[in-house]
C-alpha atoms as a PDB file:
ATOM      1  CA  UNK A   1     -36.572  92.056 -26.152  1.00  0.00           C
ATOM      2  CA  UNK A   2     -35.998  88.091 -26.081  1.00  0.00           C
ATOM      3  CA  UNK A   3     -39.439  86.668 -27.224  1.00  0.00           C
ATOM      4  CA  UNK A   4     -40.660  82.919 -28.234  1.00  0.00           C
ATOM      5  CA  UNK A   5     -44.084  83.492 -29.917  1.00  0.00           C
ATOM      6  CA  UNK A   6     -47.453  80.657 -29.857  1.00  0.00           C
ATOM      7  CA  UNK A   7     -46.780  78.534 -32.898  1.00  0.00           C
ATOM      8  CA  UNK A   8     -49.339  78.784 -35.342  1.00  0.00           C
ATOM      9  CA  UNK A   9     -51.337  76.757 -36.383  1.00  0.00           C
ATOM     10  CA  UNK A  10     -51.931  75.106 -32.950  1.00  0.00           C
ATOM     11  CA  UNK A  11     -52.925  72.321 -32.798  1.00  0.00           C
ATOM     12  CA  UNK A  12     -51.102  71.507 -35.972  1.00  0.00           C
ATOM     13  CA  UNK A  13     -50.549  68.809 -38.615  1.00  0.00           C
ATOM     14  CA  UNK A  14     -48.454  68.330 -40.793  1.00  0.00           C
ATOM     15  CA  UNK A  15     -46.325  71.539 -39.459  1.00  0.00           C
ATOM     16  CA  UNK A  16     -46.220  74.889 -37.241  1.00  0.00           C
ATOM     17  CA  UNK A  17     -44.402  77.542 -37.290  1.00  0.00           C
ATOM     18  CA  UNK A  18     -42.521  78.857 -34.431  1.00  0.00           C
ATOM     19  CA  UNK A  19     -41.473  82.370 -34.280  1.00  0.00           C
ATOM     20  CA  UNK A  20     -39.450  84.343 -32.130  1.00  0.00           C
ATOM     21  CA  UNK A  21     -37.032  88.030 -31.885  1.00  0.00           C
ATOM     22  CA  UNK A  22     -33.483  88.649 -30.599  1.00  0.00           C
ATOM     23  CA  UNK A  23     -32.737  92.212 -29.420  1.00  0.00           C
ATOM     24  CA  UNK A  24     -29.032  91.663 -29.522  1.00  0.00           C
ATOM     25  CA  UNK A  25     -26.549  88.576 -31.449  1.00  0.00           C
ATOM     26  CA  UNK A  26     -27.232  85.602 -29.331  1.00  0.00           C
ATOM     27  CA  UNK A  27     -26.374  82.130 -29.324  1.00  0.00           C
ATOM     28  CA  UNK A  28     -29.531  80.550 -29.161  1.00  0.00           C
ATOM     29  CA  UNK A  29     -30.973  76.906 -28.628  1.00  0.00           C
ATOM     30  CA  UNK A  30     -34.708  75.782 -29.825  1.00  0.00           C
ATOM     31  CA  UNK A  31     -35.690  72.634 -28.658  1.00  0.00           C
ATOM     32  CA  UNK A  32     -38.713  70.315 -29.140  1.00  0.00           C
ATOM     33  CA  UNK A  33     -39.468  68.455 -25.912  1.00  0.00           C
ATOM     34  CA  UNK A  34     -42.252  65.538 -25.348  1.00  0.00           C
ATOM     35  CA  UNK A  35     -44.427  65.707 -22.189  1.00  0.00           C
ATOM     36  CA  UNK A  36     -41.730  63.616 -20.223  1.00  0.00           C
ATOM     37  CA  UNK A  37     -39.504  65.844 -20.585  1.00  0.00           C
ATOM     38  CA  UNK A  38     -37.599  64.262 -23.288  1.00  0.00           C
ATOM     39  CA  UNK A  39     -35.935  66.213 -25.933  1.00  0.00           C
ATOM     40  CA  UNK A  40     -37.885  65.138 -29.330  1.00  0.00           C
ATOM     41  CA  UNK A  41     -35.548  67.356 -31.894  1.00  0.00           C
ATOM     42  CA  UNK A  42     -33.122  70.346 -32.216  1.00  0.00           C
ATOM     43  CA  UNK A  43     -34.010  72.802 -34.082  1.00  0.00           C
ATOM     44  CA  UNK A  44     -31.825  75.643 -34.081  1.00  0.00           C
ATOM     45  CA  UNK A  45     -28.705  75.634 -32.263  1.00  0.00           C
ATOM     46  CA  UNK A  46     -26.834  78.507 -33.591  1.00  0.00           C
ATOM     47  CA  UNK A  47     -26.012  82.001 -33.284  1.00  0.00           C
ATOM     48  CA  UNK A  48     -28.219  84.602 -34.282  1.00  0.00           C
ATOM     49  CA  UNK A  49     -28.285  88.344 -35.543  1.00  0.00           C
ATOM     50  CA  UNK A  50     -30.485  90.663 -34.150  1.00  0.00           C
ATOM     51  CA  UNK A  51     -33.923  90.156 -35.336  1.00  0.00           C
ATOM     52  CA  UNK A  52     -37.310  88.022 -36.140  1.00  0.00           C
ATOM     53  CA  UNK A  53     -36.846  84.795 -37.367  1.00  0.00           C
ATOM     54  CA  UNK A  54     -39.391  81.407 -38.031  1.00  0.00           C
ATOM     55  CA  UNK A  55     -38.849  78.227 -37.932  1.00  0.00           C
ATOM     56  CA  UNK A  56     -41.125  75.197 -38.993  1.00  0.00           C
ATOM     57  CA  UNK A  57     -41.701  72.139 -37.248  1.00  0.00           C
ATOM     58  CA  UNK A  58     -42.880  69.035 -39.547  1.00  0.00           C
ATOM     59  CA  UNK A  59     -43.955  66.813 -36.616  1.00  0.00           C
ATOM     60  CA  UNK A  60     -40.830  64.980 -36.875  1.00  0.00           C
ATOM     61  CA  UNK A  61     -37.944  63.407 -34.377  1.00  0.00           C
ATOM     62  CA  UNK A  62     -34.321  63.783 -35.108  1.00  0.00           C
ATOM     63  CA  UNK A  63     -34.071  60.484 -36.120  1.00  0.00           C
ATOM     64  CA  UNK A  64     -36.854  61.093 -39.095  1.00  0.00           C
ATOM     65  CA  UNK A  65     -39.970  59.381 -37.314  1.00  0.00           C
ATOM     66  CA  UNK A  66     -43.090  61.370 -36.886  1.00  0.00           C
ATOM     67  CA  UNK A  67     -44.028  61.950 -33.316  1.00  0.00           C
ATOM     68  CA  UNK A  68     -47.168  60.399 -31.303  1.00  0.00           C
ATOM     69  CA  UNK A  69     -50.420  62.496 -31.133  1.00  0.00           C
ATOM     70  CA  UNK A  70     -50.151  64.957 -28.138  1.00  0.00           C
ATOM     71  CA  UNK A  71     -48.643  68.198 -25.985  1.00  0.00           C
ATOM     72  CA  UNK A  72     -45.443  69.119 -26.915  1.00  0.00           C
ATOM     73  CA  UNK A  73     -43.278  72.092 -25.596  1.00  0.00           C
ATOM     74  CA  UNK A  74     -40.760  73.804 -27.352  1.00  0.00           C
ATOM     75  CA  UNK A  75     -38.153  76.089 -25.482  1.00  0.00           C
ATOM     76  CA  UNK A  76     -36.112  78.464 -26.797  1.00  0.00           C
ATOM     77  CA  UNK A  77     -32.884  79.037 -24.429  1.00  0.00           C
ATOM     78  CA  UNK A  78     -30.334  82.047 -24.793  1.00  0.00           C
ATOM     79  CA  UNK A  79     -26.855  79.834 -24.393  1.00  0.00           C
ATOM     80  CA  UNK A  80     -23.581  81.423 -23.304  1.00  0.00           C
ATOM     81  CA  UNK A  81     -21.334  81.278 -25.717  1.00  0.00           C
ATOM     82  CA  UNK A  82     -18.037  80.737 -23.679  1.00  0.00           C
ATOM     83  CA  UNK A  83     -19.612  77.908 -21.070  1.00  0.00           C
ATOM     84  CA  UNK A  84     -22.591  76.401 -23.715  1.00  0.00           C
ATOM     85  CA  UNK A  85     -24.928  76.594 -20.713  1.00  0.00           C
ATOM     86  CA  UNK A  86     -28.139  78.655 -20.446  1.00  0.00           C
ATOM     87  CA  UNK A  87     -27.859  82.201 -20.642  1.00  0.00           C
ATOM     88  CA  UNK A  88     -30.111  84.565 -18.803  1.00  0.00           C
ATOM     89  CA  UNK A  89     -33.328  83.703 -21.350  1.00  0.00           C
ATOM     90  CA  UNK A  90     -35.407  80.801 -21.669  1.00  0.00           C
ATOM     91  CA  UNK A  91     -39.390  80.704 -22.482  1.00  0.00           C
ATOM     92  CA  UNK A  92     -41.385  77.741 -23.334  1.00  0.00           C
ATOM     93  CA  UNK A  93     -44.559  77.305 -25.290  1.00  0.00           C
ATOM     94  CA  UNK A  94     -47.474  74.499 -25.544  1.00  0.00           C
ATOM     95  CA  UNK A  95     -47.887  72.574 -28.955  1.00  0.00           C
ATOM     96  CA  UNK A  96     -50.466  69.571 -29.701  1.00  0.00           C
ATOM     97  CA  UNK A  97     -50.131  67.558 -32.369  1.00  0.00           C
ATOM     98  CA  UNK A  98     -52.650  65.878 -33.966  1.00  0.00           C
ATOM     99  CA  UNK A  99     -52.946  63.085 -36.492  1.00  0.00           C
END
């Protein structure tokens, strides 16, 4: 089944790792989000073989710049690969960073 797995370490610094499965060949979207909701980084946005896969998270912005002390979500979001919307999975986790 579609699963997004609790980063570990958390709470983390310098990095976490963020792990989750794919039953089936998906096109699949992991974000990093701040607590307003604004989307800190990309980190996957690709399709994907069936499987388990991790992914590390240095703390970082897509610009380079290391992000403020606090709660962070990430979301990982099944996208349908002939609109580029949301598919029929998304799941969300809770990450704090801490200097």
């Amino acid at each position: 089944e579609f699963a997004l797995y609790q980063n570990f370490p958390n709470p983390f610094n310098p990095s976490t790792t963020i792990s989750y499965s794919l039953p089936e060949r998906s096109r699949v979207k992991l974000t990093v989000i701040d607590i307003r909701g604004r989307e800190v980084i990309t980190l996957q946005d690709e399709s994907k073989s069936p499987g388990s896969y991790a992914v590390q998270w240095n703390g970082m912005d897509r610009f380079g710049n290391p992000v403020s002390t606090g709660l962070y979500l990430c979301r990982l979001q099944v996208v349908d690969p002939a609109t580029g919307r949301a598919g029929n999975f998304s799941q969300t986790i809770k990450m704090v960073y801490l200097r």
